[in-house]
Protein backbone atom coordinates (compact mmCIF):
# COMPACT_ATOMS: atom_id res chain seq x y z
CA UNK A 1 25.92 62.94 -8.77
CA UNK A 2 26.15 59.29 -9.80
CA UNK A 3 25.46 58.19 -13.42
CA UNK A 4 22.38 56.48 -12.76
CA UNK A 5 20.38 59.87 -11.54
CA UNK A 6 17.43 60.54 -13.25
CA UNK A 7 17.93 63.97 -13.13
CA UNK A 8 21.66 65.91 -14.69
CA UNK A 9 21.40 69.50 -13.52
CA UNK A 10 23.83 71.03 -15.85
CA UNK A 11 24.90 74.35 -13.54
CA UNK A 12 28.61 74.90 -12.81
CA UNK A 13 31.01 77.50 -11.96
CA UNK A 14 33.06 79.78 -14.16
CA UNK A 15 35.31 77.67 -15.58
CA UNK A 16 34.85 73.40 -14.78
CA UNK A 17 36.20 70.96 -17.33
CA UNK A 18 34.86 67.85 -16.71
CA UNK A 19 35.65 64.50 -19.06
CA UNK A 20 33.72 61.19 -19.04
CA UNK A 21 34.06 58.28 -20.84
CA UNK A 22 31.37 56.56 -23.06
CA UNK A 23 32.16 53.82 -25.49
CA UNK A 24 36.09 54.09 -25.65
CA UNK A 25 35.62 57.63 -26.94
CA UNK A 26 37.19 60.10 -23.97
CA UNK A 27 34.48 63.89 -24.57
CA UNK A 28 35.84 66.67 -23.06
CA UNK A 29 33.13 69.09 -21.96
CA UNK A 30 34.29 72.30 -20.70
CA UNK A 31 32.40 74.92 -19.20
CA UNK A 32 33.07 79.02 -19.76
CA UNK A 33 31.55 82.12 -18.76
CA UNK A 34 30.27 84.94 -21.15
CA UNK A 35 28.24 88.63 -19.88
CA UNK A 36 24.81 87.72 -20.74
CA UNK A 37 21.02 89.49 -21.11
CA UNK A 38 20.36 92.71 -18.97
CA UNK A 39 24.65 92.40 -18.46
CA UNK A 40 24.74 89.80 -15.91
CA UNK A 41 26.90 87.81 -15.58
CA UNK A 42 26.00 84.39 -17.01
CA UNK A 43 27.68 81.30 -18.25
CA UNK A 44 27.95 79.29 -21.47
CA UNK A 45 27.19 75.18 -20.59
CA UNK A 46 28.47 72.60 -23.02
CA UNK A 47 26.60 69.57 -22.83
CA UNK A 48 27.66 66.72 -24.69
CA UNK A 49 25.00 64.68 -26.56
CA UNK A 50 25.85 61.20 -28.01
CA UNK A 51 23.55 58.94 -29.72
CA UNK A 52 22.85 55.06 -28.91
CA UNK A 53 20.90 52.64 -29.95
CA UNK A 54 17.53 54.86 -30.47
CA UNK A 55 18.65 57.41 -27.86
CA UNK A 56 20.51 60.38 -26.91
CA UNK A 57 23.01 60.20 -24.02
CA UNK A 58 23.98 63.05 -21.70
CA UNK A 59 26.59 62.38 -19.52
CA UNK A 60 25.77 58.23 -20.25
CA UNK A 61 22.00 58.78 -18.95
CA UNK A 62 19.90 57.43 -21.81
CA UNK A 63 17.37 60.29 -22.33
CA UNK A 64 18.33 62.56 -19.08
CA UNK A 65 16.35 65.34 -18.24
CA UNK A 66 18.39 68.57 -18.84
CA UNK A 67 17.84 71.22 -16.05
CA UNK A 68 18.72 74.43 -17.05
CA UNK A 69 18.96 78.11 -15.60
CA UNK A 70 17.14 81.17 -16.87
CA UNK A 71 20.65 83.41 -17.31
CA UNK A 72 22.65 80.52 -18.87
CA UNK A 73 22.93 79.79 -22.69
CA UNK A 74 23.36 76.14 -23.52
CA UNK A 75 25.08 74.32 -26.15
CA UNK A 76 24.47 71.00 -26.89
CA UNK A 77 26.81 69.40 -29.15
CA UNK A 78 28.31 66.26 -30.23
CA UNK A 79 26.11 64.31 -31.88
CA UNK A 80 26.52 63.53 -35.73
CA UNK A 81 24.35 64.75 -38.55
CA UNK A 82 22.31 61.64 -38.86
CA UNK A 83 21.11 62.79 -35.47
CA UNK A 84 20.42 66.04 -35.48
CA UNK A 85 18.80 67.74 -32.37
CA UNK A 86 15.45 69.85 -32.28
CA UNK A 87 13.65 71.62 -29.53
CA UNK A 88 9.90 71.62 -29.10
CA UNK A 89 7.23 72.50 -26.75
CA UNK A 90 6.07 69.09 -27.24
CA UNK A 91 7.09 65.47 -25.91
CA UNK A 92 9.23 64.13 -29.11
CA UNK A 93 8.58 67.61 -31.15
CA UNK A 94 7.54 67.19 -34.63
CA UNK A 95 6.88 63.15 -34.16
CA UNK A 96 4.42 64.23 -31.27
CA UNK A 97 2.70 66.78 -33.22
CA UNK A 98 4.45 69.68 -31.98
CA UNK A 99 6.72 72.31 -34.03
CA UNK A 100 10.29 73.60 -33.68
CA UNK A 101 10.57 75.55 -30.80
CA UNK A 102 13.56 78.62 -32.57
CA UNK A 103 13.26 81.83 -29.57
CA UNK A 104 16.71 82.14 -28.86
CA UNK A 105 18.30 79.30 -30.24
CA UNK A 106 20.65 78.37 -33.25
CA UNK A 107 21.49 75.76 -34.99
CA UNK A 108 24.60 73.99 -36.65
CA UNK A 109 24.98 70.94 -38.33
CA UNK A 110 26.73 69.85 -35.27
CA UNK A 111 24.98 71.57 -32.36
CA UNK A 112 21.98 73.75 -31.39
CA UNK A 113 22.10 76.86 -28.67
CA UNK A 114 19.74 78.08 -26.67
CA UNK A 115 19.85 81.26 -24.91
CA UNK A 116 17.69 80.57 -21.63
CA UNK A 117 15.39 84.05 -20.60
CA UNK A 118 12.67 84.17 -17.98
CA UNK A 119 10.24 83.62 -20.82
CA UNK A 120 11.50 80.69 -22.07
CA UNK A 121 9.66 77.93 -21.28
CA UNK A 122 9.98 74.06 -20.55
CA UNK A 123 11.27 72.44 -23.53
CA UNK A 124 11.40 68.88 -24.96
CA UNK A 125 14.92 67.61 -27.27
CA UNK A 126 14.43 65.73 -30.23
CA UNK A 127 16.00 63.97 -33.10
CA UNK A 128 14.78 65.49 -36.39
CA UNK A 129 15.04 62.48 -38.26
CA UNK A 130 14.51 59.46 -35.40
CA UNK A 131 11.05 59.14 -33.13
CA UNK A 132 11.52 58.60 -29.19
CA UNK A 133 15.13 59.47 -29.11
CA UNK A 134 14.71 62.65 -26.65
CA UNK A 135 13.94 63.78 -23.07
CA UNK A 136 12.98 67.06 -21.21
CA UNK A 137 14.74 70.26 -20.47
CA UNK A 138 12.85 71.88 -17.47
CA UNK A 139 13.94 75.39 -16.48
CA UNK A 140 15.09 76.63 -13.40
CA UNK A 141 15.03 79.90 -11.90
CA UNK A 142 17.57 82.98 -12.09
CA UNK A 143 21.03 81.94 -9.93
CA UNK A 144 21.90 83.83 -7.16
């Protein structure tokens, strides 16, 4: 998929590691597998969140939409305390209007987890402490 897609489906297999570059700093991003809800098998996705100039950066797309898989937990990590990230039903969460979306997720200073069910539902990132620094996490369904 080449940078420039609108779109970064983040769905691999068992194990990938995958590095990129951004700004002279080299991320490594690896990808694992864990037994997940109702004991299928599911996997663990690291996605790697920078922040730039007013936006956050996955996989150097400036405000990518995150597709996700109901099965999958996610952890997005990376990004420094002066950005942390939120989740909301709404576009740009609490600067929108909307609240902190917290079914099945946790938080760290430095990264936020979200367990992804069949009832979760399309979500929006956010920085906590920065307007219109986010983008969309649609869900996709159950893998095969």
């Amino acid at each position: 998929m080449p940078l420039a897609a609108k779109n970064l489906t983040a769905i691999c297999p068992s194990l990938l590691i995958a590095f990129t570059m951004r700004n002279f700093y080299l991320h490594l991003v690896i990808f694992g597998s864990l037994y997940g809800f109702n004991g299928a098998k599911a996997d663990t996705v690291v996605v790697e969140v920078t922040a730039l100039s007013g936006s956050y950066y996955i996989n150097d797309e400036r405000q990518a939409t995150l597709n996700v898989q109901i099965g999958n937990t996610y952890l997005l990590t990376g990004f420094s305390a002066w950005h942390p990230i939120g989740l909301s039903l709404t576009k740009d969460g609490k600067w929108g209007g909307g609240a902190q979306y917290k079914e099945n997720v946790s938080t760290t200073a430095s990264s936020i987890s979200i367990e992804i069910t069949p009832t979760t539902p399309n979500l929006f990132y956010y920085c906590e402490y920065h307007p219109g620094m986010g983008g969309a996490i649609n869900i996709l369904p159950t893998k095969n």
